[in-house]
Every structure is written in structure tokens, then in C-alpha cells.
C-alpha atoms as a PDB file:
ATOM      1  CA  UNK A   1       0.000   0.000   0.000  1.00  0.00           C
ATOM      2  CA  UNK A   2       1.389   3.672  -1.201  1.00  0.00           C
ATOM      3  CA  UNK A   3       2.377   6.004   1.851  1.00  0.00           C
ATOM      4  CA  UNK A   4       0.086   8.465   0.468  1.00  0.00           C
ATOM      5  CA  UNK A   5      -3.183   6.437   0.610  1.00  0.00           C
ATOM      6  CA  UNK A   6      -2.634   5.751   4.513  1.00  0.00           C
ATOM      7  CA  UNK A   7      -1.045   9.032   5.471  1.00  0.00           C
ATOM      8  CA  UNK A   8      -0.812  12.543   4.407  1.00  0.00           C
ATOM      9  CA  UNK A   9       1.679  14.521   2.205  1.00  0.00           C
ATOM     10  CA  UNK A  10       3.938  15.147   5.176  1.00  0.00           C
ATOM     11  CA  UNK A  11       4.438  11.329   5.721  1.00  0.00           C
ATOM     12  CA  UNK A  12       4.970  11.284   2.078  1.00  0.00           C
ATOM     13  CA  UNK A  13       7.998  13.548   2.076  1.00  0.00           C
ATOM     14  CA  UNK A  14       9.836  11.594   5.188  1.00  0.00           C
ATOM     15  CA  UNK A  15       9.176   8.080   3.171  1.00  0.00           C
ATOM     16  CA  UNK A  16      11.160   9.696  -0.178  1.00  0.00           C
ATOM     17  CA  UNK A  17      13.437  11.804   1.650  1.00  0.00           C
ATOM     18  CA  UNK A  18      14.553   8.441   3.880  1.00  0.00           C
ATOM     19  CA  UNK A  19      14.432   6.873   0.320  1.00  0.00           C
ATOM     20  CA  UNK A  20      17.434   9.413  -0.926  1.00  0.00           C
ATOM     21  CA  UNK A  21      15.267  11.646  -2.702  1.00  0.00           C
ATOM     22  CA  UNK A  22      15.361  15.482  -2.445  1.00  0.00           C
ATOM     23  CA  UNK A  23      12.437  16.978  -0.965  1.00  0.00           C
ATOM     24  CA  UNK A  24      12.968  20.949  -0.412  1.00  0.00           C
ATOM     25  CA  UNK A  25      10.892  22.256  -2.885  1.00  0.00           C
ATOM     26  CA  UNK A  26       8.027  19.276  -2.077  1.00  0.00           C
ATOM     27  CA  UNK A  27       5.898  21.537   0.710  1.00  0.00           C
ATOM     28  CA  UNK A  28       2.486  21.943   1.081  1.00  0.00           C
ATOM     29  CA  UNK A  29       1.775  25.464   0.515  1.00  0.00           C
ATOM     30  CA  UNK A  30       0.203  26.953   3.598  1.00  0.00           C
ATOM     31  CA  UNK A  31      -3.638  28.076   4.112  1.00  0.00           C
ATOM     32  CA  UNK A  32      -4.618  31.578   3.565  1.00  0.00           C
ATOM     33  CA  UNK A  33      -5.401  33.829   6.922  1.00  0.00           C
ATOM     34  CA  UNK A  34      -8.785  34.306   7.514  1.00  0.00           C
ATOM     35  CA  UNK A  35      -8.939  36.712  10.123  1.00  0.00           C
ATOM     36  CA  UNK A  36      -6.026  38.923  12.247  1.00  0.00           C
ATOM     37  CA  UNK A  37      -6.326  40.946  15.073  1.00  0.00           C
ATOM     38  CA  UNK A  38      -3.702  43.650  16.733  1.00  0.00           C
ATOM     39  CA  UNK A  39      -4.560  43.849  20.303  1.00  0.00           C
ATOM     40  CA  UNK A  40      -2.797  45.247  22.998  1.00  0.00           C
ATOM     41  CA  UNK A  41      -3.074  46.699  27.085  1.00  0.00           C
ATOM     42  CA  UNK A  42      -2.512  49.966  28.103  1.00  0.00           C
ATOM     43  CA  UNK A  43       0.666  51.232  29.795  1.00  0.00           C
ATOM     44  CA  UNK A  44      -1.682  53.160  31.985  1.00  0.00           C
ATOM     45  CA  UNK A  45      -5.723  53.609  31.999  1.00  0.00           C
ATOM     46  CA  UNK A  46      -7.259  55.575  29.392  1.00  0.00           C
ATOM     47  CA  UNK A  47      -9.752  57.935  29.991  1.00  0.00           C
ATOM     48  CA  UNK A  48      -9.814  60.930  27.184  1.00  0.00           C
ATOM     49  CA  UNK A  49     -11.551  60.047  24.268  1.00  0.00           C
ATOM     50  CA  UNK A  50      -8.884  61.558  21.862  1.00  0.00           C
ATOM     51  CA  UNK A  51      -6.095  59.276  23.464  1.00  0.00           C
ATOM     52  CA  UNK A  52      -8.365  56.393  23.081  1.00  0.00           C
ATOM     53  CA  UNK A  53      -8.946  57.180  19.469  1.00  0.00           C
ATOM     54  CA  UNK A  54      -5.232  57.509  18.612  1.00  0.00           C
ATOM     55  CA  UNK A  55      -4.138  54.119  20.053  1.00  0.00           C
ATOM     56  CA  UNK A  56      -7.292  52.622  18.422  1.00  0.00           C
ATOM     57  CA  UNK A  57      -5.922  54.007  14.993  1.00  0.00           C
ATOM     58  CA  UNK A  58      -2.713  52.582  15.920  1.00  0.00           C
ATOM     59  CA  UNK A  59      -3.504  49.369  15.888  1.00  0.00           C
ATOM     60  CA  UNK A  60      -6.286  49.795  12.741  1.00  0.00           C
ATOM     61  CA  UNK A  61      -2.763  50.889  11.204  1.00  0.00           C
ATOM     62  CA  UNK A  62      -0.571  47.789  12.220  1.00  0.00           C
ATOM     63  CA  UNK A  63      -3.805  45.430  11.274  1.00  0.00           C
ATOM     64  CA  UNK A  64      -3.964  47.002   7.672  1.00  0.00           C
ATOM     65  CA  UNK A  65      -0.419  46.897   7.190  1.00  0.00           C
ATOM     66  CA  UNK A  66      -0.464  42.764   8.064  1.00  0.00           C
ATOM     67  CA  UNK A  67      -3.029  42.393   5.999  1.00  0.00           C
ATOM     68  CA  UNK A  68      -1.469  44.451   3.195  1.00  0.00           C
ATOM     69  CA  UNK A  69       1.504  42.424   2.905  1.00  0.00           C
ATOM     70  CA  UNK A  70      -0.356  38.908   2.787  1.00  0.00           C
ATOM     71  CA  UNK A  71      -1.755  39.638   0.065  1.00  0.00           C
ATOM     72  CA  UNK A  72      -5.320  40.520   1.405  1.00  0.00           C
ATOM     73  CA  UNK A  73      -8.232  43.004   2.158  1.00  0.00           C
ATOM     74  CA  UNK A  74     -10.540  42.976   4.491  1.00  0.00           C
ATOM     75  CA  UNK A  75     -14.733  42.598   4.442  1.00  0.00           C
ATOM     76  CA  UNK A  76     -15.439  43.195   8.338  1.00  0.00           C
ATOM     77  CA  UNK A  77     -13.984  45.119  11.055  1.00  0.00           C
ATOM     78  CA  UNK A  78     -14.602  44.616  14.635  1.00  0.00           C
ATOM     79  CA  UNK A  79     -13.366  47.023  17.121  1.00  0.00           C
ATOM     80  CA  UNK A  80     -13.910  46.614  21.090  1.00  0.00           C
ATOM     81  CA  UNK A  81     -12.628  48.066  23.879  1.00  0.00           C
ATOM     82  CA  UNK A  82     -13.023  47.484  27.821  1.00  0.00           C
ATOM     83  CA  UNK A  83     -11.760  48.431  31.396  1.00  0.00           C
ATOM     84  CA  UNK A  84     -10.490  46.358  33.989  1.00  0.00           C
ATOM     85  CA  UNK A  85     -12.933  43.544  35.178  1.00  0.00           C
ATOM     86  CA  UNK A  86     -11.700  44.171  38.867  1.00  0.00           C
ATOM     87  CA  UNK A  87     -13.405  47.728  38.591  1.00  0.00           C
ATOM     88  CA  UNK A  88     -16.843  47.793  39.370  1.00  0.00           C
ATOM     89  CA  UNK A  89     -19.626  49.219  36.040  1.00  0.00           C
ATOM     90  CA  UNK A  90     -16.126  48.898  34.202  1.00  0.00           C
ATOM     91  CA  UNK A  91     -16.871  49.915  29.884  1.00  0.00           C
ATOM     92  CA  UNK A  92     -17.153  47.270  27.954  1.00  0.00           C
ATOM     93  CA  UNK A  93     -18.264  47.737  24.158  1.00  0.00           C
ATOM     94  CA  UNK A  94     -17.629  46.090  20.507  1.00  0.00           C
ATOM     95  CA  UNK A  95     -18.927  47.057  17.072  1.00  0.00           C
ATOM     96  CA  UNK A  96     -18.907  45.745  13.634  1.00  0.00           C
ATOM     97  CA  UNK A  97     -19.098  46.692  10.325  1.00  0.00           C
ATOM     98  CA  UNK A  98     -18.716  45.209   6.917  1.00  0.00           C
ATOM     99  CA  UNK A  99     -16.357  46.988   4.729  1.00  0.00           C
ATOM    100  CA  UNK A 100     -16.744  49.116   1.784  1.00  0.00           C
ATOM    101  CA  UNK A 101     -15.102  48.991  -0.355  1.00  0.00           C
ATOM    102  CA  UNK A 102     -13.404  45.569   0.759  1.00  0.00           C
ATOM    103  CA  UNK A 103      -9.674  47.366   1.588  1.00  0.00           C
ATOM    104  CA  UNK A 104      -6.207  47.402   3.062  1.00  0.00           C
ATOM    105  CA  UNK A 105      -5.899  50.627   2.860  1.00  0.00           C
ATOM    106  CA  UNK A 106      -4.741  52.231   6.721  1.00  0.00           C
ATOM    107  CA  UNK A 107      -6.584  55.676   5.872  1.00  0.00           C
ATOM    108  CA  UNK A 108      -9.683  53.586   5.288  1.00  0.00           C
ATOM    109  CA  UNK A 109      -9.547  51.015   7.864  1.00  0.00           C
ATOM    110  CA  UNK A 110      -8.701  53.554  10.538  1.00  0.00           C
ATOM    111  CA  UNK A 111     -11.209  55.953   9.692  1.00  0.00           C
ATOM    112  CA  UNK A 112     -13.704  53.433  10.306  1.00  0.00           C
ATOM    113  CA  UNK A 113     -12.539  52.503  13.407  1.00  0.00           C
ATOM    114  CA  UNK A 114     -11.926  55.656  14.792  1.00  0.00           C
ATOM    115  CA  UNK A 115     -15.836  56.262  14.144  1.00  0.00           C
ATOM    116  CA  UNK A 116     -16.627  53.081  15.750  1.00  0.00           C
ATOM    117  CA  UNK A 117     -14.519  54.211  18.859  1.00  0.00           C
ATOM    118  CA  UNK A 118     -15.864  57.941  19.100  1.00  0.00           C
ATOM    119  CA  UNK A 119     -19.562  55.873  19.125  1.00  0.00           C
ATOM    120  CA  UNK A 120     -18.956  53.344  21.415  1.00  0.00           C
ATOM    121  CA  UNK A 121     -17.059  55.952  24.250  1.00  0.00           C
ATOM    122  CA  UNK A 122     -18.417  55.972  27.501  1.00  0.00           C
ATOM    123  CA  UNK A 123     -17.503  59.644  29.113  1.00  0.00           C
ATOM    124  CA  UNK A 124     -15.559  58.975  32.317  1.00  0.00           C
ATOM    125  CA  UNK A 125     -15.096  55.175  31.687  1.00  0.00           C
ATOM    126  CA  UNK A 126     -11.850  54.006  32.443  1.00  0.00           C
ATOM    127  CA  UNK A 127     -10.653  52.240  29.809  1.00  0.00           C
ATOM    128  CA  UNK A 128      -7.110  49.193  29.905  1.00  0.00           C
ATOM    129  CA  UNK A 129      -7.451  47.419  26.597  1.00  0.00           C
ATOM    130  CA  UNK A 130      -8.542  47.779  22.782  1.00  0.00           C
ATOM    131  CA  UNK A 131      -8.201  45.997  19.800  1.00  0.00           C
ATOM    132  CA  UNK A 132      -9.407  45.327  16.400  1.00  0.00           C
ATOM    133  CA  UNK A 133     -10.405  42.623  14.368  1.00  0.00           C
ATOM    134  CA  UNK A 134     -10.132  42.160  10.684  1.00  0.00           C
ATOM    135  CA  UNK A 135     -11.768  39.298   9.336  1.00  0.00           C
ATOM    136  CA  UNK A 136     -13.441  37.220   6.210  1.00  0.00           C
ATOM    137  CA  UNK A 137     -10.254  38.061   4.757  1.00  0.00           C
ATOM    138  CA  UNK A 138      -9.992  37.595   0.382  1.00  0.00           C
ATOM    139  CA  UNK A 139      -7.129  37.835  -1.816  1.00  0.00           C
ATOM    140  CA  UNK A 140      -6.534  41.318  -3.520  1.00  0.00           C
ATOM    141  CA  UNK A 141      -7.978  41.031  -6.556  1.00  0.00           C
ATOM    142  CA  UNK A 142      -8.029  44.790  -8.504  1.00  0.00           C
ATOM    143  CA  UNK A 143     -11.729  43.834 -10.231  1.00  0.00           C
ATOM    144  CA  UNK A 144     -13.742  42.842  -6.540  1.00  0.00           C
ATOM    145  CA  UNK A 145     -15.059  45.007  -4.648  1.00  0.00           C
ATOM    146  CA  UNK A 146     -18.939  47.006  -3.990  1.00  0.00           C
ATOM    147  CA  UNK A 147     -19.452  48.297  -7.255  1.00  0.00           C
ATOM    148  CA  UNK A 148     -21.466  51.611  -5.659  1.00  0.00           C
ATOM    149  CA  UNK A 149     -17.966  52.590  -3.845  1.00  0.00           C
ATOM    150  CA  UNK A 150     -15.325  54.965  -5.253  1.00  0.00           C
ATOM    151  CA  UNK A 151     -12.003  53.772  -5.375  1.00  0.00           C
ATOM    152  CA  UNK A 152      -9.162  56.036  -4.771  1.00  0.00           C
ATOM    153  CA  UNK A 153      -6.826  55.368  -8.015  1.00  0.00           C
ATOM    154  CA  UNK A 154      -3.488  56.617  -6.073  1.00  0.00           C
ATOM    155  CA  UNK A 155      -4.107  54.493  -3.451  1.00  0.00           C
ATOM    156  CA  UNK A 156      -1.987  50.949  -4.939  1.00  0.00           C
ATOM    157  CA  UNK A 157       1.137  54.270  -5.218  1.00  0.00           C
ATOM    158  CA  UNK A 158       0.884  55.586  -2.145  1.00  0.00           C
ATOM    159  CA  UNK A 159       0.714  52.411  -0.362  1.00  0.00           C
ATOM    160  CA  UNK A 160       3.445  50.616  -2.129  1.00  0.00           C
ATOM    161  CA  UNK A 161       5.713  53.802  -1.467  1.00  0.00           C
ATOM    162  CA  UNK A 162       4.652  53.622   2.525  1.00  0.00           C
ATOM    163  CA  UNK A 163       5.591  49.601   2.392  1.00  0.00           C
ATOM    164  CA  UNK A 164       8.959  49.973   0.900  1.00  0.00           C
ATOM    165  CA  UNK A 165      10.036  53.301   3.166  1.00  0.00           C
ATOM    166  CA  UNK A 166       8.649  51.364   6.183  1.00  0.00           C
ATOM    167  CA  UNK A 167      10.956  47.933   5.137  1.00  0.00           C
ATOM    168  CA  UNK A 168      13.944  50.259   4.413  1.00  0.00           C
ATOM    169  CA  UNK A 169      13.779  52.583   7.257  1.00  0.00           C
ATOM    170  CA  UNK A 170      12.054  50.402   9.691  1.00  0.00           C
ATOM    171  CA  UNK A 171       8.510  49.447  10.878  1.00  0.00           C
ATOM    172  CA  UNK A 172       6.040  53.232  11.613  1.00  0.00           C
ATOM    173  CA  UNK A 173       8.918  55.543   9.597  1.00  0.00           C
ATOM    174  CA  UNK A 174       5.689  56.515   7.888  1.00  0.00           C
ATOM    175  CA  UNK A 175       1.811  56.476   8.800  1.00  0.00           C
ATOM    176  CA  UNK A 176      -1.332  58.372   9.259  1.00  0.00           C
ATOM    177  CA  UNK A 177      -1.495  61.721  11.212  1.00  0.00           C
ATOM    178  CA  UNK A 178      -4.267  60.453  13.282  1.00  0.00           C
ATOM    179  CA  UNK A 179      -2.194  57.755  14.501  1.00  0.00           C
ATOM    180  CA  UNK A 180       0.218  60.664  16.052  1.00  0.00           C
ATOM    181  CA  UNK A 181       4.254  60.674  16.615  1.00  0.00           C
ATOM    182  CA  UNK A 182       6.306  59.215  18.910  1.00  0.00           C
ATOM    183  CA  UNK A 183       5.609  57.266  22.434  1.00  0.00           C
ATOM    184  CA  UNK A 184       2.590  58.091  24.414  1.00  0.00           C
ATOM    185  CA  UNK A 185       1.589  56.987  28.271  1.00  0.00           C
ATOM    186  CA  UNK A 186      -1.204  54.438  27.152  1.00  0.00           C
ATOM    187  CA  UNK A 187       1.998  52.413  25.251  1.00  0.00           C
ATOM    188  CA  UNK A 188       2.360  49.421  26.203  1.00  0.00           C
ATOM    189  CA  UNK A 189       5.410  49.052  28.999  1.00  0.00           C
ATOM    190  CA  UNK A 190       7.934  45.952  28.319  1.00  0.00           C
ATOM    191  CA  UNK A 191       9.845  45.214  30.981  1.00  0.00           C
ATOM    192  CA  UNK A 192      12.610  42.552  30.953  1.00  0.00           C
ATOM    193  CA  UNK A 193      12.348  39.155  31.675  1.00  0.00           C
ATOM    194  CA  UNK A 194      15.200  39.203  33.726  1.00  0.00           C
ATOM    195  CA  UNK A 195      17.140  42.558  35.791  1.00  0.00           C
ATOM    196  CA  UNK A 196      19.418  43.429  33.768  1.00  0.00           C
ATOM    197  CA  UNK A 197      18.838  42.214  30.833  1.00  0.00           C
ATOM    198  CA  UNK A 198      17.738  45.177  28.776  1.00  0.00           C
ATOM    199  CA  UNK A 199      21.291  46.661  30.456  1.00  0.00           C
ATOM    200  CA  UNK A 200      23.610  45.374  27.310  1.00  0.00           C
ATOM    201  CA  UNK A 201      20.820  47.414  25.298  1.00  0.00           C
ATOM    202  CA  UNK A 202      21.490  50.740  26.217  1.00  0.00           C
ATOM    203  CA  UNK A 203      19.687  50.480  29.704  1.00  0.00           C
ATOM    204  CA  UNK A 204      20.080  53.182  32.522  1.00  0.00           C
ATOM    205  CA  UNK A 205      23.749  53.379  33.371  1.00  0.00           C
ATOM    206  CA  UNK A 206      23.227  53.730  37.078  1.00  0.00           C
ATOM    207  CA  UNK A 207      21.265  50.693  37.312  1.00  0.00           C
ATOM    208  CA  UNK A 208      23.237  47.568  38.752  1.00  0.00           C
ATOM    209  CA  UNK A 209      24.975  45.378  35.612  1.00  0.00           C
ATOM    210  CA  UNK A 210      23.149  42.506  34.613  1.00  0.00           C
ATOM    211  CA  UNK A 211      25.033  38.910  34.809  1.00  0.00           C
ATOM    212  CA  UNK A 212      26.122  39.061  30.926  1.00  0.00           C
ATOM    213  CA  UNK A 213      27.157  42.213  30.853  1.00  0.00           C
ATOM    214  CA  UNK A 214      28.805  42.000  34.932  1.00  0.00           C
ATOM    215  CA  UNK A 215      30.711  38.990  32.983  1.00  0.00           C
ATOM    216  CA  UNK A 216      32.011  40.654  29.855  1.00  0.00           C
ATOM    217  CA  UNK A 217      33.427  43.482  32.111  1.00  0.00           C
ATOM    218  CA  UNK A 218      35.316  41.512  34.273  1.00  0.00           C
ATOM    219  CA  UNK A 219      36.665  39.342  31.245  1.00  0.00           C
ATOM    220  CA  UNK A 220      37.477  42.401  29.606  1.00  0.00           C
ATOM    221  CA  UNK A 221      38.926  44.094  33.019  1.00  0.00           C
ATOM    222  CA  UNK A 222      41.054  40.916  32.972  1.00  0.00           C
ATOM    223  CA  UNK A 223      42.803  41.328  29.636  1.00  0.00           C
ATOM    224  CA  UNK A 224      43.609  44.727  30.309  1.00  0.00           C
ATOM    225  CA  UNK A 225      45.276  43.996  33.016  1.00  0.00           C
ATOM    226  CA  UNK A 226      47.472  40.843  30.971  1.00  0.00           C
ATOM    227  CA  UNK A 227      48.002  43.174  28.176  1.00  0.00           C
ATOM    228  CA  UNK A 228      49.264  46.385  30.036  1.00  0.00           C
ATOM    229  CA  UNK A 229      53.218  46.788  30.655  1.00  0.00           C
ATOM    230  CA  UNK A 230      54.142  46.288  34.518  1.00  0.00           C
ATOM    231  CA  UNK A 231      54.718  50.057  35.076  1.00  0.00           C
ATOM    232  CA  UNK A 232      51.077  50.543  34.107  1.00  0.00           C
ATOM    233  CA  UNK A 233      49.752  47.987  36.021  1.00  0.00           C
ATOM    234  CA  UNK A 234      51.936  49.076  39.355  1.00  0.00           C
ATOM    235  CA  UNK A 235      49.946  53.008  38.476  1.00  0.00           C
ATOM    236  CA  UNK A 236      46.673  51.268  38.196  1.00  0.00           C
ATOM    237  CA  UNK A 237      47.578  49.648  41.928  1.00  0.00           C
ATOM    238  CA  UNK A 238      48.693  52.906  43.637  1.00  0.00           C
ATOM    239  CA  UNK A 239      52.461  52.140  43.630  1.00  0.00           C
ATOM    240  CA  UNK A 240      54.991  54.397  44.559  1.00  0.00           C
ATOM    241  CA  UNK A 241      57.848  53.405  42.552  1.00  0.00           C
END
């Protein structure tokens, strides 16, 4: 009985590739994404509606730009947001809506969700988490789309320039206004796994040295002192002579 008939094409490859035969370019070609999401917490809790709106359009802007370079728009949105569970009458709200036209496109995507966020905002709420959803994801295809919406011509341009300044120059070198500049407080905070760690990475020079870097000192304390000529070393020491 053939491999294949009891097994799948993954068993297939180990039988020839045991059997001598080269199997690199032999791989199943992987399933298409139907959905992603960007999520993330706040640094701190979020109460202003415009600071909520900005790190909503953030991460519209980081969900487009997935999507954008898979290959593939998106036909609904989701966007939620919510406050700590431990807080009593904490906010808790999502909304949907389909797209159109079916897009990739940040300018688009974040408008929407903006809207969605300015709708869903519960004045005084404290808010410690929000998201967005894109899902019932297609392949780009130039001819789909809702035939009643306009499509902006420049737009395949603009966002091909924004991909290949943002690959050159490094992820956010280039986005929206509304998604704003530089760090803000609701950012999420990353702290290091271990102290000291983020030390070798340009950490706060006062704080105490991590093991790694506590190691490389010493080693390179050490060769300094096998490399330097005696009179040096006596200096170094405090001796008279």
C-alpha cells in the first residue's frame, strides 16, 4: 500500500526523503489567513476620548499593514474596547461593520474605526485594553469590490511607497497623522524578563549590571590587566615606585 493512501503529504515527504530523494521544494503550501487581530493593554488607563482614538488608529494601522503584505483586504472590522474587570460598572463595548469597499488601505480602515470608537465611548469610563479585528479576509484582486464605492486610483502608489520606506527605514517611519508621533503613556510598557537584561541594550547606566554584561566586564577588566606593561599595572595599583 502507497504512503500516500494511509497518510498525508507530510508522511509522504519523510518516506522519499529516507528513500534518498530530495524533498525541499516538495511543501504543502500553507492556508490563507482568515482573520487577524492587533490587540494590545494599556501602559496606563485611558480615559480621554482623543487618546483612546489615537491608540485605536494605531492598531487599525498595524492590522492594515499585516493584511497588506499577505496579500489581502478585508470585508469586516470589529473594534472593542473594555476596562479592567476588577473595577466595578467597568466599559465594555464592541462594534462591527462590513467593509466598503473591501480594503487594506490604513486611511480607510482607521477611519472606520476611529468612528466606531468615538460611538462606542463611555464619558468617564476608564478604559485598559482595545483591539481590532479584521476578518473574512480575500485575496486582492483589482476587479472585486462594492461596485457603488469609489475607489481612490493613487491608493496601490501611495501604499506601495509607505511599504517599501517602512521595510527600508524600519517598521512606523511613515503612517497616518491620526495615529500621532512618537511614544505616548497608554503604550504598552515591556519590561525585561530578567534585571538586567535590557542593560547590554542601552539600559540606565546607574542601574546595577546585569550577569552578561557583569561577565564581559570583568573578562574584559582581565585582559587589560594581561596586556598592560608592569609600570602601568603598578599606576593602576597605587604604587609608589
Amino acid at each position: 500500500m502507497a504512503p500516500a493512501s494511509v497518510g498525508t503529504v507530510v508522511l509522504e515527504r519523510l518516506v522519499r526523503q529516507l528513500n534518498g530523494v530530495e524533498c525541499d521544494g516538495f511543501k504543502p503550501e500553507p492556508e490563507a489567513s482568515k482573520g487577524t487581530a492587533v490587540t494590545r493593554q494599556f501602559g496606563v488607563p485611558v480615559t480621554d476620548l482623543d487618546a483612546l482614538r489615537e491608540a485605536m488608529v494605531r492598531r487599525a494601522a498595524r492590522a492594515a499593514e499585516k493584511i497588506r503584505h499577505q496579500g489581502q483586504v478585508a470585508t469586516r472590522l470589529i473594534v472593542f474596547a473594555h476596562g479592567s474587570r476588577y473595577r466595578p460598572n467597568a466599559p465594555l463595548a464592541s462594534r462591527q461593520t462590513p467593509m466598503s469597499p473591501l480594503s487594506n488601505d490604513p486611511r480607510i480602515i482607521a477611519g472606520f474605526a476611529a468612528k466606531i470608537m468615538e460611538a462606542m465611548y463611555q464619558p468617564g469610563g476608564v478604559y485598559t485594553k482595545c483591539g481590532i479585528l479584521l476578518e473574512e479576509l480575500l485575496p486582492q484582486d483589482p476587479g472585486q469590490g462594492d461596485v457603488f464605492a469609489v475607489q481612490d486610483p493613487r491608493a496601490p502608489g501611495l501604499l506601495a511607497a509607505v511599504n517599501g520606506l517602512n521595510d527600508w527605514f524600519g517598521r512606523g517611519t511613515v503612517g497616518i497623522a491620526a495615529q500621532g508621533f512618537g511614544a505616548r503613556a497608554f503604550d504598552t510598557k515591556r519590561k525585561p524578563k530578567k534585571p538586567g537584561m535590557d542593560d547590554t541594550l542601552g539600559g540606565d547606566p546607574g542601574r546595577p549590571l546585569g550577569r552578561s554584561r557583569a561577565r564581559r566586564s570583568r573578562a574584559r577588566q582581565k585582559k587589560e590587566e594581561a596586556e598592560a606593561p608592569p609600570f602601568a599595572l603598578a599606576d593602576h595599583l597605587g604604587d609608589d615606585r
